[in-house]
PDB file of N, CA and C in Angstrom:
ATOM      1  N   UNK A   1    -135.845  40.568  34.352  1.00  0.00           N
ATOM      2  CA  UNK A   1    -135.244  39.958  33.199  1.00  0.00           C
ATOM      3  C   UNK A   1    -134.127  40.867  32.695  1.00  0.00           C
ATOM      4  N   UNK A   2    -133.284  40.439  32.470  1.00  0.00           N
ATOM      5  CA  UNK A   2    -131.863  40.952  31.608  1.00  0.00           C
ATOM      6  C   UNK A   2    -131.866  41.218  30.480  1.00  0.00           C
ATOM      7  N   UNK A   3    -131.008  41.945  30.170  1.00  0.00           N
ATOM      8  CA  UNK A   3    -130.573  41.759  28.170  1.00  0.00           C
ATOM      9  C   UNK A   3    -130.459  40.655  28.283  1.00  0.00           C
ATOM     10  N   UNK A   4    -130.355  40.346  26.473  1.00  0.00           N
ATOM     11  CA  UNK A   4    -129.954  39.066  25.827  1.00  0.00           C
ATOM     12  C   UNK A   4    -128.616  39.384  25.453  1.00  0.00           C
ATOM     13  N   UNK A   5    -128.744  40.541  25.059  1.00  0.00           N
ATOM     14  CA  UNK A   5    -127.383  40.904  24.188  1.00  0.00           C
ATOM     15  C   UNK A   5    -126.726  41.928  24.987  1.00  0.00           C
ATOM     16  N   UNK A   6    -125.498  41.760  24.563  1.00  0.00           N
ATOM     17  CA  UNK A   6    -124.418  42.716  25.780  1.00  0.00           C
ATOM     18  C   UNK A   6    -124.499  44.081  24.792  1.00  0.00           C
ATOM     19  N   UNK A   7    -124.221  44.974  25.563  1.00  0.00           N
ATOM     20  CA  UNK A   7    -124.202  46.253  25.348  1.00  0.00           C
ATOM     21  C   UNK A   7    -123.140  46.268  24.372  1.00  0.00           C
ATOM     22  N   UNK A   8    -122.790  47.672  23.358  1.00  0.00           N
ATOM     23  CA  UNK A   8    -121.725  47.734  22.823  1.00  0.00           C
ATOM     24  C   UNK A   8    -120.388  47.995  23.730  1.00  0.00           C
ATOM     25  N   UNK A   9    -121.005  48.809  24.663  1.00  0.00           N
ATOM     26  CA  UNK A   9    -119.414  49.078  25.704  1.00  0.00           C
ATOM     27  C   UNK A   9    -118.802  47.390  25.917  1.00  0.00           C
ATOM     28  N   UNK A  10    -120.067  47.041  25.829  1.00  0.00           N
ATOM     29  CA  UNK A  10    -119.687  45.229  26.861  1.00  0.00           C
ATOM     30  C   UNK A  10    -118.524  44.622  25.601  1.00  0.00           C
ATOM     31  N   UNK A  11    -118.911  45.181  24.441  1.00  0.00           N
ATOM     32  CA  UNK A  11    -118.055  44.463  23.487  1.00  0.00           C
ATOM     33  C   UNK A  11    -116.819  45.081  23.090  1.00  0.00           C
ATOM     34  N   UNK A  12    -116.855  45.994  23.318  1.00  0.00           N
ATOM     35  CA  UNK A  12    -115.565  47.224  23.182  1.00  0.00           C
ATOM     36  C   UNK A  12    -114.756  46.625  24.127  1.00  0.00           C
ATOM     37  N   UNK A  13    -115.157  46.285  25.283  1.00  0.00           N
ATOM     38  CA  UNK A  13    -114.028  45.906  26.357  1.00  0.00           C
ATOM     39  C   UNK A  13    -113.945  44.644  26.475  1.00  0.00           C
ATOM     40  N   UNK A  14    -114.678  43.971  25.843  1.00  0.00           N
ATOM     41  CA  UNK A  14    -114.519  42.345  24.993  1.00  0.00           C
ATOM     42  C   UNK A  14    -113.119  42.231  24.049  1.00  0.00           C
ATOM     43  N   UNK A  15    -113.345  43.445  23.273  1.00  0.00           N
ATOM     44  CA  UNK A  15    -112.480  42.881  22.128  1.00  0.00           C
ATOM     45  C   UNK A  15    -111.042  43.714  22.871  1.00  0.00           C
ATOM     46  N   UNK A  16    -111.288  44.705  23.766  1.00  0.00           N
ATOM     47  CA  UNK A  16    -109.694  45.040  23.825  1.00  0.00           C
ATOM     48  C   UNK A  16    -109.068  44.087  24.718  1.00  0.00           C
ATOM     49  N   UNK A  17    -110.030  43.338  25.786  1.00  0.00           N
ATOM     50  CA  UNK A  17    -109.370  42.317  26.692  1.00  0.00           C
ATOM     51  C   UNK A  17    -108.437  41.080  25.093  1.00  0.00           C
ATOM     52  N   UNK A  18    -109.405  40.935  24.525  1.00  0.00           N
ATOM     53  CA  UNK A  18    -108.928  40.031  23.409  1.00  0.00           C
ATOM     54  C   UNK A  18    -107.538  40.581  22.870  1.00  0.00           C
ATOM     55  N   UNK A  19    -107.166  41.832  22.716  1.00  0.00           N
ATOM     56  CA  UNK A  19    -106.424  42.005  22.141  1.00  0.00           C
ATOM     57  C   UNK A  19    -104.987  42.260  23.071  1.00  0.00           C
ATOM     58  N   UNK A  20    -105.372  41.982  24.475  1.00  0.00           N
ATOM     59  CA  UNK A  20    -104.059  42.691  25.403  1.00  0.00           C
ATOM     60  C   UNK A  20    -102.949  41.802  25.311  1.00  0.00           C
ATOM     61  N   UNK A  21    -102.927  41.027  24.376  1.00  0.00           N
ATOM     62  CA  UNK A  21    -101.237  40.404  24.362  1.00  0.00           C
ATOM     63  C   UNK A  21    -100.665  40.753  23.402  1.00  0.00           C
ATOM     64  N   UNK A  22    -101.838  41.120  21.844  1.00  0.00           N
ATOM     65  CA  UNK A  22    -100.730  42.117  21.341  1.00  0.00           C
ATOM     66  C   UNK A  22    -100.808  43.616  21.651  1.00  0.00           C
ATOM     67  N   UNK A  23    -101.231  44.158  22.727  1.00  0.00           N
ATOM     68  CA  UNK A  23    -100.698  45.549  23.203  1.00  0.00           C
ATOM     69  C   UNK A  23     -99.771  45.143  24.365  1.00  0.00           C
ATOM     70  N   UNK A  24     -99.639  44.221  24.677  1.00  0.00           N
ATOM     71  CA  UNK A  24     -98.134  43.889  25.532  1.00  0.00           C
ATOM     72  C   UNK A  24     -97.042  43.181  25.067  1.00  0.00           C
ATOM     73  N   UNK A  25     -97.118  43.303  23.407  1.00  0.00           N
ATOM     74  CA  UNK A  25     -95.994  42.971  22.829  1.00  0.00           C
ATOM     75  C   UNK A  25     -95.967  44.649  22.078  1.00  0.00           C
ATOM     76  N   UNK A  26     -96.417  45.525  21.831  1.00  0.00           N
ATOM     77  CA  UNK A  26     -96.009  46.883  21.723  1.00  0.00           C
ATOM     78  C   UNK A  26     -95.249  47.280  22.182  1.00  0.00           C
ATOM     79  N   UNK A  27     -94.003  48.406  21.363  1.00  0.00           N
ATOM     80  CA  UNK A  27     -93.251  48.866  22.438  1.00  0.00           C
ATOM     81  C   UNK A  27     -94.138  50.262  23.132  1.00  0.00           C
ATOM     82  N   UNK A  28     -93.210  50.395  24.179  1.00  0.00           N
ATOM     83  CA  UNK A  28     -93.942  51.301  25.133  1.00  0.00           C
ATOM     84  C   UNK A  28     -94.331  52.799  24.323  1.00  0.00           C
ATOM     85  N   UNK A  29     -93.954  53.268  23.572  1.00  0.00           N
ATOM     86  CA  UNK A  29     -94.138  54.200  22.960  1.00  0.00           C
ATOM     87  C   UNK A  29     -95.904  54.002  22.075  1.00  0.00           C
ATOM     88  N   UNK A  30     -95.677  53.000  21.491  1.00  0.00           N
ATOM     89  CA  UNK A  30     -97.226  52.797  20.492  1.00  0.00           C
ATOM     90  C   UNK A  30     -98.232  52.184  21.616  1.00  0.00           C
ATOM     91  N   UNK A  31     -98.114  51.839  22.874  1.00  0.00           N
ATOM     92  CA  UNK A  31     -99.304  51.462  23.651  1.00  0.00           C
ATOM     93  C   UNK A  31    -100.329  52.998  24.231  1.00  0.00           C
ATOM     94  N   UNK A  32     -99.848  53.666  24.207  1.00  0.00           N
ATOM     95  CA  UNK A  32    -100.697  54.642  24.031  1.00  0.00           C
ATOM     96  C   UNK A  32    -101.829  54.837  23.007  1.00  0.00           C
ATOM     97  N   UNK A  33    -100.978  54.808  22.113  1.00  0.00           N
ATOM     98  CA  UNK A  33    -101.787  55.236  20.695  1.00  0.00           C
ATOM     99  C   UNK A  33    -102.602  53.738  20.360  1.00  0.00           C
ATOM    100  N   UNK A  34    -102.191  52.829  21.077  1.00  0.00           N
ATOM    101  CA  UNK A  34    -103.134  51.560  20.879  1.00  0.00           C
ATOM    102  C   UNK A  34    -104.132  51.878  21.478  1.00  0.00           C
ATOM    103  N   UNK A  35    -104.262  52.292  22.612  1.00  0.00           N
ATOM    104  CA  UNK A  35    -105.615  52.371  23.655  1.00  0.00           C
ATOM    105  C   UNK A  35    -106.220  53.454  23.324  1.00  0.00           C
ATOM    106  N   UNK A  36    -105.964  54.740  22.699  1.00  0.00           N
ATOM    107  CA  UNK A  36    -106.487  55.660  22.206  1.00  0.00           C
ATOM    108  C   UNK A  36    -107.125  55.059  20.865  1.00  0.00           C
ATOM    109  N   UNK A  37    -107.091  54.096  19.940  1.00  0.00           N
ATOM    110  CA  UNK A  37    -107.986  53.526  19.248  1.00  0.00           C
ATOM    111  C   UNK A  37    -109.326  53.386  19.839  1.00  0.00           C
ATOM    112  N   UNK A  38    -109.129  52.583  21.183  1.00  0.00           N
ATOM    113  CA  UNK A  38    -110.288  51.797  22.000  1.00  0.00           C
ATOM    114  C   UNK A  38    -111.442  53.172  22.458  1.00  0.00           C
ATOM    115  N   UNK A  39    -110.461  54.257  22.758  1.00  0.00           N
ATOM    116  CA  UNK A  39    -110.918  55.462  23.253  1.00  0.00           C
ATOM    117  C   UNK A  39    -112.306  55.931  22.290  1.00  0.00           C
ATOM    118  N   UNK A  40    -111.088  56.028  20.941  1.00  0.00           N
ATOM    119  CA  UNK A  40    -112.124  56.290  19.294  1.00  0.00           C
ATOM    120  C   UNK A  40    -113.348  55.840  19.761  1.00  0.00           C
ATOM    121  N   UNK A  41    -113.340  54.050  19.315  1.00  0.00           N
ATOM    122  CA  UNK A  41    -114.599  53.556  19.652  1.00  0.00           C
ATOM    123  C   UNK A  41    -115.774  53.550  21.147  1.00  0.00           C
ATOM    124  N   UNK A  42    -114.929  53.664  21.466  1.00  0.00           N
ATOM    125  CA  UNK A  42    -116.051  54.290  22.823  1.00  0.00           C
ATOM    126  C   UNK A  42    -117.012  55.896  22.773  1.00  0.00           C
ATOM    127  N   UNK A  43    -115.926  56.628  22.544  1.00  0.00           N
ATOM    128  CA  UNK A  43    -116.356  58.150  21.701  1.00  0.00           C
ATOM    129  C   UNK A  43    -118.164  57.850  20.823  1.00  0.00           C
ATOM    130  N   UNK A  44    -117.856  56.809  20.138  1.00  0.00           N
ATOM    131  CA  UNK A  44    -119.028  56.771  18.904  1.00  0.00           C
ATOM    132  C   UNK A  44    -119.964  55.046  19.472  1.00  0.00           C
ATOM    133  N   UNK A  45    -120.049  55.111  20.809  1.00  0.00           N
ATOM    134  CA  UNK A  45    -120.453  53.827  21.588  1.00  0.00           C
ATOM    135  C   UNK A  45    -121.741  53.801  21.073  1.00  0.00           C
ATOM    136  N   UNK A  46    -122.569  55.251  21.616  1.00  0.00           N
ATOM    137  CA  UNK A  46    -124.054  55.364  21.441  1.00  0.00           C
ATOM    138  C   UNK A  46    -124.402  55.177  19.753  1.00  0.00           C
ATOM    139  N   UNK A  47    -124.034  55.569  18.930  1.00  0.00           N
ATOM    140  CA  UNK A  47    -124.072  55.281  17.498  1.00  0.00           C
ATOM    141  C   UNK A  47    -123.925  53.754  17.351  1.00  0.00           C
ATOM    142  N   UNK A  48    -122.935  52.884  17.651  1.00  0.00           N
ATOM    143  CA  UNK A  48    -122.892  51.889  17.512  1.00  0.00           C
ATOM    144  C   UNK A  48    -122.964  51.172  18.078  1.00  0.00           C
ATOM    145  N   UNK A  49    -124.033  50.993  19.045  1.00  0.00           N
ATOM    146  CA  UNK A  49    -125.145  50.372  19.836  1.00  0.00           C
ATOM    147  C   UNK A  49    -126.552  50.312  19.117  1.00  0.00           C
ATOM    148  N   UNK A  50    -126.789  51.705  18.866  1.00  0.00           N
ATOM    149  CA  UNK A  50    -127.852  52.109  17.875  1.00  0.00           C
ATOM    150  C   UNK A  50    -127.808  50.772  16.684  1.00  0.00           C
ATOM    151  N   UNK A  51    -126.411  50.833  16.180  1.00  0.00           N
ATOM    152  CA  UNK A  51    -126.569  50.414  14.927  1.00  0.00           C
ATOM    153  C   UNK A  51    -126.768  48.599  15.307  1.00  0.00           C
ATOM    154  N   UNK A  52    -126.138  48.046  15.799  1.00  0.00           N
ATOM    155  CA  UNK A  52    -126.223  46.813  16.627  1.00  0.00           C
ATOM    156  C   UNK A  52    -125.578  46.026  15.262  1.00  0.00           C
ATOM    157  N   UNK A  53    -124.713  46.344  14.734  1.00  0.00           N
ATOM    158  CA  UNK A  53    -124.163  45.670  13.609  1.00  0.00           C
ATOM    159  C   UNK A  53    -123.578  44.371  13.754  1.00  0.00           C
ATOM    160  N   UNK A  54    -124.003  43.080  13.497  1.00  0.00           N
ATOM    161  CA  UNK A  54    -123.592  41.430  13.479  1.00  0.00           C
ATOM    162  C   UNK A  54    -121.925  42.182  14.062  1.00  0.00           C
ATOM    163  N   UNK A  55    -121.163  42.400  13.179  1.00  0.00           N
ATOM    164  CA  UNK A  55    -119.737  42.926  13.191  1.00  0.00           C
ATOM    165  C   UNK A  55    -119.176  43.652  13.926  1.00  0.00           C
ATOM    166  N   UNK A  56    -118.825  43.931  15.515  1.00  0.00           N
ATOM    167  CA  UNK A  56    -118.383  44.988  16.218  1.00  0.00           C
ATOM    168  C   UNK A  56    -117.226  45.549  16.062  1.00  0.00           C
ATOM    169  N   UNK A  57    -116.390  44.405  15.301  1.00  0.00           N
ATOM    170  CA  UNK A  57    -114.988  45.629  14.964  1.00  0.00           C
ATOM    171  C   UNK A  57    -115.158  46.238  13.913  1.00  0.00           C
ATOM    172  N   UNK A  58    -116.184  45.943  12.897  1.00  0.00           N
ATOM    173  CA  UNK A  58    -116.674  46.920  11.766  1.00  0.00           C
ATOM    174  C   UNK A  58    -116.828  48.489  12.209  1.00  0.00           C
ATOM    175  N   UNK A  59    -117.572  48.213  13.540  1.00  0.00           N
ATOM    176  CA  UNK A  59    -118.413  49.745  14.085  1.00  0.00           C
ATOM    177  C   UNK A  59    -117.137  49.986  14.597  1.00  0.00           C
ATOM    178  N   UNK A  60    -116.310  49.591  15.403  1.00  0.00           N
ATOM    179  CA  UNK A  60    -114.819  50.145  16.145  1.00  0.00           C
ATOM    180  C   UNK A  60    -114.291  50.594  15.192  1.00  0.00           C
ATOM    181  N   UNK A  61    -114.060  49.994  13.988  1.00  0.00           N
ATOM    182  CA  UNK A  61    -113.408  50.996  12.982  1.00  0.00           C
ATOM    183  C   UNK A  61    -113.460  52.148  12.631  1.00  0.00           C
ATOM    184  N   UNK A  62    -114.822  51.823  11.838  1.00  0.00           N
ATOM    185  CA  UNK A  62    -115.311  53.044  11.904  1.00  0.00           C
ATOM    186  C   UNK A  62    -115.174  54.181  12.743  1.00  0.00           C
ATOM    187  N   UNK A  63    -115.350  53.670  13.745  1.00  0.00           N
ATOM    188  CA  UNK A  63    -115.621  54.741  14.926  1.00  0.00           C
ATOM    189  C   UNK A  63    -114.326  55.402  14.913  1.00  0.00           C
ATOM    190  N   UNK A  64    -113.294  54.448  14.473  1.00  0.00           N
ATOM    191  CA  UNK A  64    -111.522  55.050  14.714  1.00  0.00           C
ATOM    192  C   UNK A  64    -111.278  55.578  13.258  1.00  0.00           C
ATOM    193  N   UNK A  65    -112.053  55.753  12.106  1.00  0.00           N
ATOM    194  CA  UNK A  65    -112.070  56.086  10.952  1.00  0.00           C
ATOM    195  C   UNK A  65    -112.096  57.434  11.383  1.00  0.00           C
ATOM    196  N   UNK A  66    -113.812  57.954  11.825  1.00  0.00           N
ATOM    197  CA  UNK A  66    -114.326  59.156  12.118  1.00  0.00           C
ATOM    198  C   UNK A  66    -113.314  59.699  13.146  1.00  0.00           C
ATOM    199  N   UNK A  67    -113.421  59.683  14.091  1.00  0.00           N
ATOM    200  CA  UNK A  67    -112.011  60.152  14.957  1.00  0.00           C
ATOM    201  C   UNK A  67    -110.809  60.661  13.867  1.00  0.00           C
ATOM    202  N   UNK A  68    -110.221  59.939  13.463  1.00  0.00           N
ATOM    203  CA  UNK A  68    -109.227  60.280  12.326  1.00  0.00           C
ATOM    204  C   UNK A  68    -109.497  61.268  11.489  1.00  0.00           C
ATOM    205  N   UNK A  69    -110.778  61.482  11.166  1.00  0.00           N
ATOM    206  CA  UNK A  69    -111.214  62.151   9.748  1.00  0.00           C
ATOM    207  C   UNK A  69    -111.271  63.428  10.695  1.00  0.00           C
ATOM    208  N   UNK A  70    -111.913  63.648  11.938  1.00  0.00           N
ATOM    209  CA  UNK A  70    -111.868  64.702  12.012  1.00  0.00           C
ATOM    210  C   UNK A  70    -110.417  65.437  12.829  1.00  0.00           C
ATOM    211  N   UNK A  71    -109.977  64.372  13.453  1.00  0.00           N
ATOM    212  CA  UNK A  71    -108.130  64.959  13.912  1.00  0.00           C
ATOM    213  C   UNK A  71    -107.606  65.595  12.830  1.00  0.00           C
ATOM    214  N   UNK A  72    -107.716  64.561  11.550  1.00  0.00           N
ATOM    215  CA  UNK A  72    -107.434  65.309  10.066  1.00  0.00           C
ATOM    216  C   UNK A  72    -107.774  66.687   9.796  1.00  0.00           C
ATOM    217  N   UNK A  73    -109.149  67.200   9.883  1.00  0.00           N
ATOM    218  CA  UNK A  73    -109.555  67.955   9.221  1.00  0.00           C
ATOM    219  C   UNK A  73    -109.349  69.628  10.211  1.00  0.00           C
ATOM    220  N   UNK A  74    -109.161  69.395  11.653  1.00  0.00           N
ATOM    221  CA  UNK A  74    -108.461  70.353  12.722  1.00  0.00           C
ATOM    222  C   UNK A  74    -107.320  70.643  12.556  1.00  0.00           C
ATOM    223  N   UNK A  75    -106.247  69.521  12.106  1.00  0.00           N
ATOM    224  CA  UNK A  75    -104.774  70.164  11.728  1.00  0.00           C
ATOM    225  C   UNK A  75    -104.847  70.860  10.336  1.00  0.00           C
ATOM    226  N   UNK A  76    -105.798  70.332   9.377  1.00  0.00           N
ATOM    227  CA  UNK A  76    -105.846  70.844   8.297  1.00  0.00           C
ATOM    228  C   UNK A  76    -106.208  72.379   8.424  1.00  0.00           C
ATOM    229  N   UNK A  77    -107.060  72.248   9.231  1.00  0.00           N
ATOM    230  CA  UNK A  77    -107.642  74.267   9.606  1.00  0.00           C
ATOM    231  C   UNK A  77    -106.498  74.763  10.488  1.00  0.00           C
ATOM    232  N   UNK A  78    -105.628  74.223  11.148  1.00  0.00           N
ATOM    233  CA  UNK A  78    -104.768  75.100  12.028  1.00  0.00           C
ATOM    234  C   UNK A  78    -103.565  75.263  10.708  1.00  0.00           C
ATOM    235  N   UNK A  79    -103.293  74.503  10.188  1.00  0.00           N
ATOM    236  CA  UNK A  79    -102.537  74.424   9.259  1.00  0.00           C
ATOM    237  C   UNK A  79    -102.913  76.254   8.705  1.00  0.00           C
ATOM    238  N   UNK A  80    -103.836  75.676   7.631  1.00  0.00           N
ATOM    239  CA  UNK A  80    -104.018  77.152   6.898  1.00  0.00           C
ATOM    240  C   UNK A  80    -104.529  78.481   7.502  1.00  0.00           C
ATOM    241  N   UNK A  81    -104.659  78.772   9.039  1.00  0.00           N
ATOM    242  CA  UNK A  81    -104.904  79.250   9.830  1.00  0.00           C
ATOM    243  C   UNK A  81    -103.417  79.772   9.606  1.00  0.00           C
ATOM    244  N   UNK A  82    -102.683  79.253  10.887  1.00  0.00           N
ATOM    245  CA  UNK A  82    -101.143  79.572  10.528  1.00  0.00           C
ATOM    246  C   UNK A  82    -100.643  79.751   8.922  1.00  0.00           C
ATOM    247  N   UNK A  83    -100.900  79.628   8.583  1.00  0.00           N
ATOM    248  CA  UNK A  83    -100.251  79.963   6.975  1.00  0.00           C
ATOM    249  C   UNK A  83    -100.895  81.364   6.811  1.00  0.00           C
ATOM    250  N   UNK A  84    -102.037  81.735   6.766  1.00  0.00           N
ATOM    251  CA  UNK A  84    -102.814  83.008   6.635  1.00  0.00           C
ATOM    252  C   UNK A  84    -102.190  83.805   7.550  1.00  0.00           C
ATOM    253  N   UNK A  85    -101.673  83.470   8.609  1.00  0.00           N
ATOM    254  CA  UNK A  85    -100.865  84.468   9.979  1.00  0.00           C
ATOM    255  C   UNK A  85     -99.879  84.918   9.365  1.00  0.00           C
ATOM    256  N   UNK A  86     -99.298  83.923   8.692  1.00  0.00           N
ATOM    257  CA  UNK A  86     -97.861  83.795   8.486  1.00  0.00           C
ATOM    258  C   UNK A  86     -97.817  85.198   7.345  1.00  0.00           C
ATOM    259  N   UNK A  87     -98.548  84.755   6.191  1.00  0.00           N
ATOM    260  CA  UNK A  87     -98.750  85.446   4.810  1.00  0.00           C
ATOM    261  C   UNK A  87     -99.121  86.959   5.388  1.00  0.00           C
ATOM    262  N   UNK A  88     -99.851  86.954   6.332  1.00  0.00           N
ATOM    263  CA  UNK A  88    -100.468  88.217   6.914  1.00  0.00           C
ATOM    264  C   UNK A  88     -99.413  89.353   7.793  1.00  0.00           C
ATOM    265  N   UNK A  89     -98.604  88.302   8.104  1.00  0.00           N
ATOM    266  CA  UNK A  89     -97.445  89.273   8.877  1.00  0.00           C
ATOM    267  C   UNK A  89     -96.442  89.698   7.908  1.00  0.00           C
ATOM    268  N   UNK A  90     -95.927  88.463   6.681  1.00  0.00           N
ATOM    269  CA  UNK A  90     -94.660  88.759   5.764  1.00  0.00           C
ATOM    270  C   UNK A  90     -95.770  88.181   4.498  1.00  0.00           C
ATOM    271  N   UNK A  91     -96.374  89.731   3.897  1.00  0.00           N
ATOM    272  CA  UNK A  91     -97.275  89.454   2.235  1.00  0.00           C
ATOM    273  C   UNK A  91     -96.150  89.047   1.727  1.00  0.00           C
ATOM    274  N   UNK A  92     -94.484  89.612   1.426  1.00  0.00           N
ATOM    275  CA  UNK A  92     -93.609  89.143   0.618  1.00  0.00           C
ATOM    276  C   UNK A  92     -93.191  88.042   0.188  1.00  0.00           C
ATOM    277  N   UNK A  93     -93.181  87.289   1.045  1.00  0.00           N
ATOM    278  CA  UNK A  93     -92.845  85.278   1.415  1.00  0.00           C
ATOM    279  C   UNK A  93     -94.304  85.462   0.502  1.00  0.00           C
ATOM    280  N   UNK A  94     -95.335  85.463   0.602  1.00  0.00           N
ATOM    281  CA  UNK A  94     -96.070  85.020  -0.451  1.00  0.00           C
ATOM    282  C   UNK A  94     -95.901  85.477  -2.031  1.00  0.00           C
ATOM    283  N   UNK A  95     -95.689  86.554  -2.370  1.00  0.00           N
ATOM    284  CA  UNK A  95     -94.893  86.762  -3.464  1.00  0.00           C
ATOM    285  C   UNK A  95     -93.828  85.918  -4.392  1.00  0.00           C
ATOM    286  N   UNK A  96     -92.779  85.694  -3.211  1.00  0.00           N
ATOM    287  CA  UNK A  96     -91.688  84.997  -3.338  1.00  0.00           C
ATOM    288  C   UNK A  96     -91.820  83.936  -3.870  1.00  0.00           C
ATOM    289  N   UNK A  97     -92.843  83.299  -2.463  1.00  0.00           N
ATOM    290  CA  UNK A  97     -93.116  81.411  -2.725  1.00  0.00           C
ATOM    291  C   UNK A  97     -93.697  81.154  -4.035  1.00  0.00           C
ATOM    292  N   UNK A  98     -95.137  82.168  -4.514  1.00  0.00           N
ATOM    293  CA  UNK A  98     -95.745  82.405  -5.884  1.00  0.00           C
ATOM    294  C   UNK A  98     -94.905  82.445  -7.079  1.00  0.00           C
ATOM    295  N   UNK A  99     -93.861  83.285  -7.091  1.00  0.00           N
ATOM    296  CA  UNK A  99     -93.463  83.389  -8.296  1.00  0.00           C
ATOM    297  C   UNK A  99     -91.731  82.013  -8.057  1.00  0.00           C
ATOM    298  N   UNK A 100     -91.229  81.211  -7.245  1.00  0.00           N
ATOM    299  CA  UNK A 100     -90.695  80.175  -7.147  1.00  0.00           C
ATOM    300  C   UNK A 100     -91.611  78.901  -7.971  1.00  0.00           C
ATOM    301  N   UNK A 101     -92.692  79.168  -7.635  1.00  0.00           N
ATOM    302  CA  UNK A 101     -93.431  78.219  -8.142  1.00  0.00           C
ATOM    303  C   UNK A 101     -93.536  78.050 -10.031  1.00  0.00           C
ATOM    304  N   UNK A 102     -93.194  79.386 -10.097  1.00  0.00           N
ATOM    305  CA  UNK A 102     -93.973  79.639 -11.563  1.00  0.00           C
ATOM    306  C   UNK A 102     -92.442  79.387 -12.405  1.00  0.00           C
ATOM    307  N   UNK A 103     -91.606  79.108 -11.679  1.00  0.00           N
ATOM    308  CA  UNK A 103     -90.099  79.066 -12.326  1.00  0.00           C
ATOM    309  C   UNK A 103     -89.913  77.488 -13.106  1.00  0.00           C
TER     310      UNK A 103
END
């Protein structure tokens, strides 16, 4: 006997077949970053299989939410990473920038 119900992968590649005419009206530049959405949701498949939510582009969202939140939160640490380098090599530029501010 079989499933009844298709897997979440089964629906992930459900909904991107659904969607391939508008990723072939994309220009060539954003079809990347279109399929790297699909990527997101595959990333967080096992979670949202788990969850078996009526709604599968709810869980794809999501899934491309979380992805986001944490791409976010890596540039945010390289960010002030490099800034601490920066401040650490020239303390003065921090001085500077500090008291620009206070003007």
């Amino acid at each position: 006997m079989g499933r009844t119900n298709p897997t979440y992968r089964d629906v992930i590649r459900s909904l991107e077949d659904r969607w391939q005419q508008y990723r072939r009206a994309l220009r060539r530049d954003d079809k990347h970053h279109f399929d790297r959405l699909f990527e997101h949701g595959r990333t967080h498949a096992d979670a949202a299989g788990y969850l078996n939510h009526q709604e599968p582009e709810l869980t794809l969202l999501v899934s491309v939410a979380l992805e986001q939140e944490k791409e976010l939160q890596d540039l945010h640490e390289r960010i002030e990473a490099l800034e601490r380098d920066l401040n650490d090599d020239h303390p003065e530029a921090t001085s500077i920038a500090t008291n620009e501010g206070r003007s």
